[in-house]
N, C-alpha and C. Protein backbone atom coordinates (compact mmCIF):
# COMPACT_ATOMS: atom_id res chain seq x y z
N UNK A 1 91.43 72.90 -172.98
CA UNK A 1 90.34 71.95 -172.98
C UNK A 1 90.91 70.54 -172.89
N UNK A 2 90.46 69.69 -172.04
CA UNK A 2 90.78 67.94 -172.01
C UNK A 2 90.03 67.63 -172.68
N UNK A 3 91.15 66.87 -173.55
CA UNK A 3 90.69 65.47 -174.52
C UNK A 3 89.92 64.33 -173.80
N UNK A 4 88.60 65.00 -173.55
CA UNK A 4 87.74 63.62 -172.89
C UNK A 4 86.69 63.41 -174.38
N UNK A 5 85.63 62.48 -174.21
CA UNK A 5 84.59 61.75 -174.71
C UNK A 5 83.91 62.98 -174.78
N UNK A 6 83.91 63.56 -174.23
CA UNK A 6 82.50 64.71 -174.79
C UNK A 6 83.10 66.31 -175.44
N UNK A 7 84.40 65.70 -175.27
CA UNK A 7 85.12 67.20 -176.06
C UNK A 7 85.34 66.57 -177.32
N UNK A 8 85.76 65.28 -177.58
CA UNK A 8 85.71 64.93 -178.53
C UNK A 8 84.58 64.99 -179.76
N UNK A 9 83.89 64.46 -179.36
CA UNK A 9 82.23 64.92 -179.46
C UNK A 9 81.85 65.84 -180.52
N UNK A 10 82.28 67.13 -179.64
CA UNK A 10 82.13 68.28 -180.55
C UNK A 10 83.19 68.60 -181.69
N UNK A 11 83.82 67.30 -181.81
CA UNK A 11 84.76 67.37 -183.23
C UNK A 11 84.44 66.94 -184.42
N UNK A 12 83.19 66.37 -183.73
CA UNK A 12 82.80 64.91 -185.07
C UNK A 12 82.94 63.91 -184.77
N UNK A 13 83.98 63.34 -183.82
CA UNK A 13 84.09 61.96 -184.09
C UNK A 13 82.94 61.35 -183.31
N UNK A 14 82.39 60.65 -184.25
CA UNK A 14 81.44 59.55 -183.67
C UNK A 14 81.71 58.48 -183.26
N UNK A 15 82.62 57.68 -183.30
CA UNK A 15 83.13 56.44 -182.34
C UNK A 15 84.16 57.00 -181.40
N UNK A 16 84.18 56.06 -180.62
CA UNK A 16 84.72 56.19 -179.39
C UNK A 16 85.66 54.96 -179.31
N UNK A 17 87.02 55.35 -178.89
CA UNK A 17 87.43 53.45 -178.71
C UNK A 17 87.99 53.75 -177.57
N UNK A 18 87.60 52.56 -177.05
CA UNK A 18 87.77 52.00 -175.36
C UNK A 18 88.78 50.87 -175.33
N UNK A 19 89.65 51.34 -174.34
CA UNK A 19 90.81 50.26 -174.75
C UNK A 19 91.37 50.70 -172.84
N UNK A 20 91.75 49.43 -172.45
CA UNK A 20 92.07 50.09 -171.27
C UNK A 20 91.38 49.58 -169.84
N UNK A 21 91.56 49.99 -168.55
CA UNK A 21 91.93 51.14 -167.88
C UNK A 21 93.03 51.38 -168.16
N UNK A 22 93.03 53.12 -168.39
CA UNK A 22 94.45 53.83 -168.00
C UNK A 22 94.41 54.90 -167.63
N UNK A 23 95.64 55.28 -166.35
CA UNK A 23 95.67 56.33 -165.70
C UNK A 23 95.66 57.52 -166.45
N UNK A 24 95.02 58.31 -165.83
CA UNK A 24 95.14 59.52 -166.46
C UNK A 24 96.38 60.46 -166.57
N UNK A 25 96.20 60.97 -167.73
CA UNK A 25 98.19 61.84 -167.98
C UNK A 25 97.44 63.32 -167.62
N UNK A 26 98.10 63.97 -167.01
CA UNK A 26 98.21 64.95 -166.91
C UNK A 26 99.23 66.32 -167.75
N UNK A 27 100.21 65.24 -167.99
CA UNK A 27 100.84 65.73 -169.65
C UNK A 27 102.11 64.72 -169.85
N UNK A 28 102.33 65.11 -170.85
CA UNK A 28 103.59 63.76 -171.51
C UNK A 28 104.76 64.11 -171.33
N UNK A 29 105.33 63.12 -170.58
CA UNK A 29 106.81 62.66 -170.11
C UNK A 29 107.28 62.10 -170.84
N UNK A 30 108.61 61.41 -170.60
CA UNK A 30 109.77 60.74 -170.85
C UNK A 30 109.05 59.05 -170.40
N UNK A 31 108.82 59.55 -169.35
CA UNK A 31 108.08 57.66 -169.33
C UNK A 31 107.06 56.88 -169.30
N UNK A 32 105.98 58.32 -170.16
CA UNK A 32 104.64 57.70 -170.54
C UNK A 32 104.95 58.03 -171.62
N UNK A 33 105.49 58.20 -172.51
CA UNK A 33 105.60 58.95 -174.09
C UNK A 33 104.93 57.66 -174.81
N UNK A 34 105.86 56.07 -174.71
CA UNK A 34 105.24 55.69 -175.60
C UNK A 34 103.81 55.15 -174.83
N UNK A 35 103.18 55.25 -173.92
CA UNK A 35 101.92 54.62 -173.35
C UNK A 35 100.80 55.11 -174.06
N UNK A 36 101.24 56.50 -174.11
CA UNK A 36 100.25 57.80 -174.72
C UNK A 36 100.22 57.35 -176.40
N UNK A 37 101.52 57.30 -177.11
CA UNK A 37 101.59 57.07 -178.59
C UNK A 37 100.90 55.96 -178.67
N UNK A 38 101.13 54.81 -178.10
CA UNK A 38 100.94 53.36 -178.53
C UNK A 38 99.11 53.36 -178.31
N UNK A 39 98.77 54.20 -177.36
CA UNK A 39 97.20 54.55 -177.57
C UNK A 39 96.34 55.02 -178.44
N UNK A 40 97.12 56.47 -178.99
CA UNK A 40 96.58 57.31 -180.15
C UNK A 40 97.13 56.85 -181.28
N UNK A 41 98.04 55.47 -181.38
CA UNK A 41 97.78 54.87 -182.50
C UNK A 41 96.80 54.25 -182.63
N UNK A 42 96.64 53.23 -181.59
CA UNK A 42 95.23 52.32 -181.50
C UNK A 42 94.15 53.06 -181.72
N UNK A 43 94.10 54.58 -181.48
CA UNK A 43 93.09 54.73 -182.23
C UNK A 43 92.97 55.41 -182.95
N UNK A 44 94.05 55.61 -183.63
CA UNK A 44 94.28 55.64 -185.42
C UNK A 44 94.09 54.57 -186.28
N UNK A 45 94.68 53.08 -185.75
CA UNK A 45 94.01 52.25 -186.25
C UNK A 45 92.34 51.56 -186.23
N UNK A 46 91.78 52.36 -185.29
CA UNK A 46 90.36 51.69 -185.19
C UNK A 46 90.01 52.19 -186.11
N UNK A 47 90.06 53.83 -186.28
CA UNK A 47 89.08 54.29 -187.68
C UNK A 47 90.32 55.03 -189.17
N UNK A 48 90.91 53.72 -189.09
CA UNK A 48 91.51 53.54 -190.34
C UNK A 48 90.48 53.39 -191.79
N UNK A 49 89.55 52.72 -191.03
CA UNK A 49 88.63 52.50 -192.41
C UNK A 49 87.61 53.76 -193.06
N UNK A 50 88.08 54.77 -192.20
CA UNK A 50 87.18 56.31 -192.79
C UNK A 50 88.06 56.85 -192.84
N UNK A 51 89.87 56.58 -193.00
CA UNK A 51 90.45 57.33 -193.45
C UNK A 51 90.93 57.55 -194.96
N UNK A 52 91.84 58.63 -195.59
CA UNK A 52 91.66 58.60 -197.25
C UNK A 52 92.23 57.85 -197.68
N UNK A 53 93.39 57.84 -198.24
CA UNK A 53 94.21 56.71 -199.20
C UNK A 53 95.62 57.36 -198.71
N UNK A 54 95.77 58.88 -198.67
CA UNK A 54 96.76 59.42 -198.15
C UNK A 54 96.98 59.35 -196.81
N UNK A 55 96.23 59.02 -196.10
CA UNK A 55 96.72 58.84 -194.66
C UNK A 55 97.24 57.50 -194.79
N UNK A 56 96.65 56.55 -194.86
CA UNK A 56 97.55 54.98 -195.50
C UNK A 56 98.91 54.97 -195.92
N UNK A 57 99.49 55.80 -196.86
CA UNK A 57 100.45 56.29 -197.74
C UNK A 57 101.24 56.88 -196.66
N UNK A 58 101.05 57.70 -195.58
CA UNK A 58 101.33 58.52 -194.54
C UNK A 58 102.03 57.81 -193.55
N UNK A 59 100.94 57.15 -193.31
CA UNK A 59 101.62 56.19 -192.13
C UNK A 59 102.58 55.54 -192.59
N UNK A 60 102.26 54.15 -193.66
CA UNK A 60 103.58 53.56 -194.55
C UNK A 60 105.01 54.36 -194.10
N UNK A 61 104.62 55.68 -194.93
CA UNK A 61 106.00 56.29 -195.05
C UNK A 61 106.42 56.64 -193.07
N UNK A 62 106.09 56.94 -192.52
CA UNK A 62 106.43 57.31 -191.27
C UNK A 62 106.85 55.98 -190.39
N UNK A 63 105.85 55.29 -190.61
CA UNK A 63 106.45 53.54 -189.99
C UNK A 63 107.57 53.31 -190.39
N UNK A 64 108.02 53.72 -191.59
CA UNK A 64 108.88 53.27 -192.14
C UNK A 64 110.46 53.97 -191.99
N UNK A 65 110.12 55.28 -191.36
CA UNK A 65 111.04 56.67 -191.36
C UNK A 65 111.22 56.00 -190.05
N UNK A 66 110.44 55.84 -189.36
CA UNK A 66 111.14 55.57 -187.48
C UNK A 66 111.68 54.50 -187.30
N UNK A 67 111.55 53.13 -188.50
CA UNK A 67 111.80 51.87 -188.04
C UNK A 67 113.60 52.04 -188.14
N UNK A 68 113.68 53.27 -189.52
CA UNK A 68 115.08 53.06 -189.80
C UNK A 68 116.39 54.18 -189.30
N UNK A 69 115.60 55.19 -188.65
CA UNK A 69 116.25 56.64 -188.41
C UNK A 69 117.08 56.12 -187.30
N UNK A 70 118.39 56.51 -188.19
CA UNK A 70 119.53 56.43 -186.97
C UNK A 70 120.38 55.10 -187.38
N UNK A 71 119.83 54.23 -188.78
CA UNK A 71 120.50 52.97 -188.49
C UNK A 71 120.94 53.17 -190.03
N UNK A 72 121.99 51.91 -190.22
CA UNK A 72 122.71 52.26 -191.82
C UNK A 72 121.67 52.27 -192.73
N UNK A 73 120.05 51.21 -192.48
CA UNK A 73 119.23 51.71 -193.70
C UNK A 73 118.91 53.03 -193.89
N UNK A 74 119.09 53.63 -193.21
CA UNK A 74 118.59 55.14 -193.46
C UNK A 74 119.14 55.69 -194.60
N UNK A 75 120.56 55.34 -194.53
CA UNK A 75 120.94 56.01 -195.96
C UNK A 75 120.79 55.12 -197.06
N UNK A 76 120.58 53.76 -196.74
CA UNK A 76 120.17 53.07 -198.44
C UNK A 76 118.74 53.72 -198.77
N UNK A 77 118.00 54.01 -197.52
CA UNK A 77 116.79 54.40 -198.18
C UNK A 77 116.63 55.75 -198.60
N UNK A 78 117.49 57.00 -198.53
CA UNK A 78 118.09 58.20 -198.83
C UNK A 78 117.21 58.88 -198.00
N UNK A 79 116.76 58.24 -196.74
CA UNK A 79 115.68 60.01 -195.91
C UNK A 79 116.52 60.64 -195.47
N UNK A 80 116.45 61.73 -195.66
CA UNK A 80 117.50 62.97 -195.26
C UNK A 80 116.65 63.55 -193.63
N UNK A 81 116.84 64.27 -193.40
CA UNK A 81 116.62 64.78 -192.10
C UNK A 81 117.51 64.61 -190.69
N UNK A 82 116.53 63.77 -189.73
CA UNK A 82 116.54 63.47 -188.74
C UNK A 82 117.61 62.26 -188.58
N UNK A 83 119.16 62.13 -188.41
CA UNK A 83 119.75 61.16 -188.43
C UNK A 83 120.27 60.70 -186.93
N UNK A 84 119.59 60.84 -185.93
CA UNK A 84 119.55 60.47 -184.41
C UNK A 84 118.83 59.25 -184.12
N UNK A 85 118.64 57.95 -183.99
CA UNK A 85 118.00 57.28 -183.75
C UNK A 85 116.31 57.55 -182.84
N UNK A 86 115.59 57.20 -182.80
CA UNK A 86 114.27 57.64 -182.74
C UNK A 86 114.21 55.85 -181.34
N UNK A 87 114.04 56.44 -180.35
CA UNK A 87 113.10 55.13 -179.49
C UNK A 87 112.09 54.73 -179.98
N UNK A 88 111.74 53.21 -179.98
CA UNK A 88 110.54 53.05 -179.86
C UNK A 88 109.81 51.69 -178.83
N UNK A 89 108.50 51.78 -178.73
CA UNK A 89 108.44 50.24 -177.63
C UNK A 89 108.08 49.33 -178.62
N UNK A 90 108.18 48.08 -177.67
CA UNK A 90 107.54 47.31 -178.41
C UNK A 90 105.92 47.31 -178.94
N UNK A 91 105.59 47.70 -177.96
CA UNK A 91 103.90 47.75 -178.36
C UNK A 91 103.77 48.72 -179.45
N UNK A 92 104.22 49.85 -179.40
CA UNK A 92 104.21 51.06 -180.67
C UNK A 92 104.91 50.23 -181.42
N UNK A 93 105.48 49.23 -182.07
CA UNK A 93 105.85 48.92 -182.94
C UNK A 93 104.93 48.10 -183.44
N UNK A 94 104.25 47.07 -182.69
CA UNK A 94 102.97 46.31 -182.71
C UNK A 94 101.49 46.98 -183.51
N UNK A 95 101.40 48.00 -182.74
CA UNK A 95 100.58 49.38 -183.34
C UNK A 95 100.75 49.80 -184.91
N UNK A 96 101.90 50.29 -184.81
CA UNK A 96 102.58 50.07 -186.18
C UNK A 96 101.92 49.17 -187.26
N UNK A 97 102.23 48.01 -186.89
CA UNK A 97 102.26 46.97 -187.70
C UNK A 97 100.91 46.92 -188.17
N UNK A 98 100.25 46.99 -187.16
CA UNK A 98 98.20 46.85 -187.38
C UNK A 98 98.07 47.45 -188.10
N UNK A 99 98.53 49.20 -188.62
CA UNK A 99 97.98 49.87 -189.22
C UNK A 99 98.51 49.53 -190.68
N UNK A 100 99.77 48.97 -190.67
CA UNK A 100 100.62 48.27 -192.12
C UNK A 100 100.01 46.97 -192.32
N UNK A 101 99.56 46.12 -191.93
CA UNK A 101 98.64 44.84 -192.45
C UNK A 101 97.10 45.66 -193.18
N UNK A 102 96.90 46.58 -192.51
CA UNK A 102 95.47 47.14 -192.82
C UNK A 102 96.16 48.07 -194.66
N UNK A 103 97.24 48.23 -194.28
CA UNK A 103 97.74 48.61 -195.82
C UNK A 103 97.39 47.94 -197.27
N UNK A 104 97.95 46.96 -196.29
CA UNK A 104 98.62 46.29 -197.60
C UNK A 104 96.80 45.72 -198.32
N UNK A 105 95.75 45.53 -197.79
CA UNK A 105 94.55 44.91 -198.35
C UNK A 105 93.82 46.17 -198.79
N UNK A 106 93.97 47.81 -198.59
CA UNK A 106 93.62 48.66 -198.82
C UNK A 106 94.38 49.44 -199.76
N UNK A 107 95.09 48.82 -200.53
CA UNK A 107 95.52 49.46 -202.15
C UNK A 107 97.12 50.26 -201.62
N UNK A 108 97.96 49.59 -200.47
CA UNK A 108 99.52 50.18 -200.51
C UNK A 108 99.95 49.25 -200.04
N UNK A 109 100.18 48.46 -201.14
CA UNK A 109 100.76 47.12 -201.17
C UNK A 109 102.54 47.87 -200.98
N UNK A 110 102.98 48.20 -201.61
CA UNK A 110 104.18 48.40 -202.37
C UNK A 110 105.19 49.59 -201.06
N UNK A 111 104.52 50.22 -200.65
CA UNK A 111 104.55 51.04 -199.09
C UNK A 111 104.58 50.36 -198.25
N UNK A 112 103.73 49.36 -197.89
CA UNK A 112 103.14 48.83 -196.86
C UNK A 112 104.39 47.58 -196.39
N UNK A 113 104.64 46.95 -197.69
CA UNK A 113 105.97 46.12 -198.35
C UNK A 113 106.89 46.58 -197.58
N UNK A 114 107.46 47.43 -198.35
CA UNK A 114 108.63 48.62 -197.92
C UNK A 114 108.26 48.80 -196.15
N UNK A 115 107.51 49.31 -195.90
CA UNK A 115 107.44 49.37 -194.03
C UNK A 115 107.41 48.45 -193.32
N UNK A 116 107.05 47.17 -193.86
CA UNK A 116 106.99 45.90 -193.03
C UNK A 116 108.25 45.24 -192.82
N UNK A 117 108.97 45.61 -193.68
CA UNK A 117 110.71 45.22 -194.38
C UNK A 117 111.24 46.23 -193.39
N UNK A 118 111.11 47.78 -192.81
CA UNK A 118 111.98 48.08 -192.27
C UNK A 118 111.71 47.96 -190.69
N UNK A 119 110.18 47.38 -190.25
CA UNK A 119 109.86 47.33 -189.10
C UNK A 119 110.45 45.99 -188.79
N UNK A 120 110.86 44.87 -189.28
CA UNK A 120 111.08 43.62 -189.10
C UNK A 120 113.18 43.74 -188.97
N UNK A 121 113.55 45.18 -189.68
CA UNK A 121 114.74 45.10 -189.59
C UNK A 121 115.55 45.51 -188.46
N UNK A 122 114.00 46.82 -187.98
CA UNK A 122 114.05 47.74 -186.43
C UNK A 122 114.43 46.38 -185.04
N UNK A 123 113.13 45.69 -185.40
CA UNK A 123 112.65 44.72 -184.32
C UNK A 123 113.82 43.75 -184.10
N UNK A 124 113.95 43.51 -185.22
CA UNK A 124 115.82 42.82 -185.29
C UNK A 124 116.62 43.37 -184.42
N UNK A 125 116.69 44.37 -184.73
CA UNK A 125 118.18 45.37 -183.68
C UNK A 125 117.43 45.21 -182.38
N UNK A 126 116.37 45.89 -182.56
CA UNK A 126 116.14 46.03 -180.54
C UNK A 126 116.01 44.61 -180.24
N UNK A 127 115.96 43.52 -180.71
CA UNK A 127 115.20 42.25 -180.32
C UNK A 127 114.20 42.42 -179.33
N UNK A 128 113.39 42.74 -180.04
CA UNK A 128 111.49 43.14 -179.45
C UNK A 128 110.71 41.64 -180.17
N UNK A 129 110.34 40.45 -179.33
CA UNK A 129 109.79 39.47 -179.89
C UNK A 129 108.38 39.72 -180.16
N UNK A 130 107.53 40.49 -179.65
CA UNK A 130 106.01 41.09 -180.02
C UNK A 130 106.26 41.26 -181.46
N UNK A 131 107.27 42.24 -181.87
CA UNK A 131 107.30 42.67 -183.29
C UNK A 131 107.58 41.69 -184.19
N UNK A 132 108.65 41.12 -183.48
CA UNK A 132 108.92 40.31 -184.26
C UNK A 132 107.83 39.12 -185.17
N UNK A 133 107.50 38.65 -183.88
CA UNK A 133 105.80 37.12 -183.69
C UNK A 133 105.06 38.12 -184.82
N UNK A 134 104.73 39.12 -184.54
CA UNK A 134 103.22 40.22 -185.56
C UNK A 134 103.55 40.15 -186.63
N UNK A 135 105.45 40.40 -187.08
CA UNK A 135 104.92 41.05 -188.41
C UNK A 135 106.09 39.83 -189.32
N UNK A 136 106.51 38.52 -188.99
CA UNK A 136 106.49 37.91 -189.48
C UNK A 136 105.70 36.81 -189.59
N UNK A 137 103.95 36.82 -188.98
CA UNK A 137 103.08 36.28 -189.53
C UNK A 137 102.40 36.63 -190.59
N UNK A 138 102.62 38.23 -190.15
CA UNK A 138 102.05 39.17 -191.30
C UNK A 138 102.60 38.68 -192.74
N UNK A 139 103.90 38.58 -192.79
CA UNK A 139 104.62 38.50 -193.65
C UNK A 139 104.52 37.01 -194.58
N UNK A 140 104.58 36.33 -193.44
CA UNK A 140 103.52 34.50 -193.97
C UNK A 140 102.27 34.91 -194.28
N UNK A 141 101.49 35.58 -194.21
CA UNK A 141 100.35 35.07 -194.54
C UNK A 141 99.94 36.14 -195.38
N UNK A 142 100.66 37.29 -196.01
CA UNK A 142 100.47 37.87 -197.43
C UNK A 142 100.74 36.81 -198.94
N UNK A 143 99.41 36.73 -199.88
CA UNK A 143 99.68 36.45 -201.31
C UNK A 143 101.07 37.04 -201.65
N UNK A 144 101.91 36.31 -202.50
CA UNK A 144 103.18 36.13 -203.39
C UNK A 144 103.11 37.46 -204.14
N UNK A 145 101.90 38.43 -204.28
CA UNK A 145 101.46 39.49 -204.93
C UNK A 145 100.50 40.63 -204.45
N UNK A 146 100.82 41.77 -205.07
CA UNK A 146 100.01 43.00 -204.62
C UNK A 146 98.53 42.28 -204.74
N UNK A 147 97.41 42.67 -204.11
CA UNK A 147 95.90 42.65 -204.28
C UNK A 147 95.61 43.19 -205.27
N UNK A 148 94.86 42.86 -206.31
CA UNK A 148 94.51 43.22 -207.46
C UNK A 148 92.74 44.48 -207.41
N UNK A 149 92.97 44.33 -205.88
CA UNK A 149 91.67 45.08 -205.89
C UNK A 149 92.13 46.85 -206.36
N UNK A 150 90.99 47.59 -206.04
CA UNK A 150 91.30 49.07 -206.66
C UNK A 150 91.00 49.88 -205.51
N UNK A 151 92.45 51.03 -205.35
CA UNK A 151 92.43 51.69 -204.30
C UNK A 151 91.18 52.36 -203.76
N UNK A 152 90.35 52.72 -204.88
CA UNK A 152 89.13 53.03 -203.95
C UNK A 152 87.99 52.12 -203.88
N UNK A 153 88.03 50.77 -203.63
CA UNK A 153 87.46 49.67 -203.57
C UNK A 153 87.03 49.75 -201.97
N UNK A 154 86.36 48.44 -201.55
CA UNK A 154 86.25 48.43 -200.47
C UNK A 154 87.43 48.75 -199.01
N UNK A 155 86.92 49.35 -197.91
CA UNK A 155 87.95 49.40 -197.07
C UNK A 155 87.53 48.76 -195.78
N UNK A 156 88.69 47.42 -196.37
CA UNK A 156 88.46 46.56 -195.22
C UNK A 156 89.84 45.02 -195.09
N UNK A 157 89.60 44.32 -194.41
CA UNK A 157 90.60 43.42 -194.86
C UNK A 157 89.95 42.02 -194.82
N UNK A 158 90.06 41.80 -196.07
CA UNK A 158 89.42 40.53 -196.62
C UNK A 158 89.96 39.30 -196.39
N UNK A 159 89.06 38.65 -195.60
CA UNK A 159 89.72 37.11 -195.12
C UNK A 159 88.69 36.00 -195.59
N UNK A 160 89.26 35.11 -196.22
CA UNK A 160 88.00 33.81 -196.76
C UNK A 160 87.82 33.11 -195.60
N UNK A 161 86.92 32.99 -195.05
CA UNK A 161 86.20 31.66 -194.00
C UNK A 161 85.76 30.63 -194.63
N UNK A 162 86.47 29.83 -194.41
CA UNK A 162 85.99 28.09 -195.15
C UNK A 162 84.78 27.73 -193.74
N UNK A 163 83.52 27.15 -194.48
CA UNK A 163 83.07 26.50 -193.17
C UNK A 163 83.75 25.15 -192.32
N UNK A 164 83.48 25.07 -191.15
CA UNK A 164 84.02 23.78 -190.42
C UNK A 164 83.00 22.60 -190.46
N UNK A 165 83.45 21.67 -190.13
CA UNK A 165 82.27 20.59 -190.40
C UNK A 165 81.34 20.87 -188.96
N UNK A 166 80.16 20.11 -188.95
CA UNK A 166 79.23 20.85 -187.79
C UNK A 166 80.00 19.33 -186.69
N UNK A 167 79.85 20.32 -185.49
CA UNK A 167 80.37 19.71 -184.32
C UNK A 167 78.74 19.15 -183.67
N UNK A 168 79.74 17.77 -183.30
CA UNK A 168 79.10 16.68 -182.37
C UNK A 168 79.95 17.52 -180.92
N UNK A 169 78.43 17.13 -180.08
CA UNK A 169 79.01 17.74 -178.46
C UNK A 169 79.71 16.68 -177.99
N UNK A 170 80.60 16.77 -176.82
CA UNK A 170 81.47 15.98 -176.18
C UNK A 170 80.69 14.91 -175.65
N UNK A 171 79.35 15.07 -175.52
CA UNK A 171 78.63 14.03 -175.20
C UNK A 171 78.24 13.06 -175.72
N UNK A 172 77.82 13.21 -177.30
CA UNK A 172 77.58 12.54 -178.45
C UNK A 172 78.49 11.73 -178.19
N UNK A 173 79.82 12.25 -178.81
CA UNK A 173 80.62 11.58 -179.03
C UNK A 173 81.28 10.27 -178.14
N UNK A 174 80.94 10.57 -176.60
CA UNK A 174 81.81 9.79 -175.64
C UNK A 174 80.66 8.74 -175.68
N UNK A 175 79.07 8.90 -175.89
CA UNK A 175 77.93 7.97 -176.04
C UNK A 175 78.59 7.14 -177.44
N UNK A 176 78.84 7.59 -178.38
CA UNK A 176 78.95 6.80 -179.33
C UNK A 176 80.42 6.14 -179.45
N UNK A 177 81.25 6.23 -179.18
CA UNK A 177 82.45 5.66 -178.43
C UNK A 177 82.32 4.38 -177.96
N UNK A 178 81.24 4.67 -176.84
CA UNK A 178 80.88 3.74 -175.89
C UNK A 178 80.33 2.83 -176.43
N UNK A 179 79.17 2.86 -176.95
CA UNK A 179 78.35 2.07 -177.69
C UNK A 179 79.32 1.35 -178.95
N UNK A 180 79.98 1.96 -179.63
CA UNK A 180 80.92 1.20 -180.41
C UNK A 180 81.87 0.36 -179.57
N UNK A 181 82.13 0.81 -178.72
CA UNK A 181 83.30 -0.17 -177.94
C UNK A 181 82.48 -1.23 -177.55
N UNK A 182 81.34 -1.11 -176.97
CA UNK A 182 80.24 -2.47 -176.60
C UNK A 182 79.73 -3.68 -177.76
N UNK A 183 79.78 -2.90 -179.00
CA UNK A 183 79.37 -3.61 -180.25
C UNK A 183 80.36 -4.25 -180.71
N UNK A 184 82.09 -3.66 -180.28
CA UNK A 184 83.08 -4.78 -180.65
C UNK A 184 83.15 -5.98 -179.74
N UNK A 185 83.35 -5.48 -178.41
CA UNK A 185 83.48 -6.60 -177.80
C UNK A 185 82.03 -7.69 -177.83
N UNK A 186 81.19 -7.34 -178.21
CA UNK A 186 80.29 -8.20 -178.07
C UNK A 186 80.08 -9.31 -179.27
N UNK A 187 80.74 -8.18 -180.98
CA UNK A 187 80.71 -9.18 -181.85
C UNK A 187 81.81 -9.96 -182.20
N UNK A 188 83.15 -10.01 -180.83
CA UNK A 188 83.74 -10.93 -181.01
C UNK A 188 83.70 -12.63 -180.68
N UNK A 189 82.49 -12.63 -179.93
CA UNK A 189 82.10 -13.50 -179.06
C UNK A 189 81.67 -14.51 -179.94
């Protein structure tokens, strides 16, 4: 059976994410591998927010297993297994990252920590600047501290919007410009 929109369907899933055009695979190669991954992450990250607490925890740990497999962190971090280096692209690392920012505000601070630390160490070696730009903004713009919210709290990622002051149109403004520039020169007279 093909993984289309209406086979899906009959799985449950009710959203759909559209991302794209892209050619159709007929099956996975060597040089669509990551085109295909870096997709079915994206849409692992779209419906991140109906997933449990253990898939969060999941990913963490796996972001975190590929950023380092094959390199000397592997053994500070003691994963046993797989000690061959693991490819990855830049965009799947990008992917990555989305689903580890969505961590860290959804109660795996401390995982999420830990994976962002070894994706920033990956991105280092390959010098991949996508990864790099993503996840050391990420990294600026996390609180000094875990979120104090509670893992089964809301699932979402909480951003404060300050309002802006209300905008004058470009027109206003170049009228009132004008008119001020006329009122100086006139009350120098």
């Amino acid at each position: 059976m093909a993984l289309t929109e209406s086979a899906l369907s009959q799985h449950g899933l009710s959203k759909v994410v559209y991302s794209g055009p892209h050619p159709q695979r007929e099956m996975l190669t060597a040089q669509n591998r990551f085109e295909v991954l870096t997709f079915l992450l994206l849409c692992y990250n779209a419906t991140l927010t109906y997933m449990p607490s253990v898939s969060l925890q999941s990913l963490c740990q796996i972001c975190s297993r590929i950023s380092v497999c094959g390199y000397p962190r592997q053994h500070v971090r003691k994963y046993k297994g797989v000690s061959s280096r693991i490819p990855v692209s830049s965009g799947f690392m990008v992917q990555m990252l989305t689903g580890i920012y969505f961590a860290f505000y959804n109660g795996e601070w401390d995982l999420a920590q830990k994976a962002l630390d070894d994706i920033i160490y990956r991105a280092q070696l390959e010098l991949y600047p996508e990864p790099l730009l993503v996840a050391n903004a990420i990294k600026a713009s996390l609180p000094h501290g875990p979120m104090k919210s509670s893992k089964e709290g809301t699932r979402c990622i909480q951003v404060e919007i300050t309002p802006t002051s209300s905008r004058i149109s470009r027109n206003a403004v170049t009228s009132m410009s004008i008119r001020g520039h006329r009122w100086k020169r006139h009350g120098k007279k």
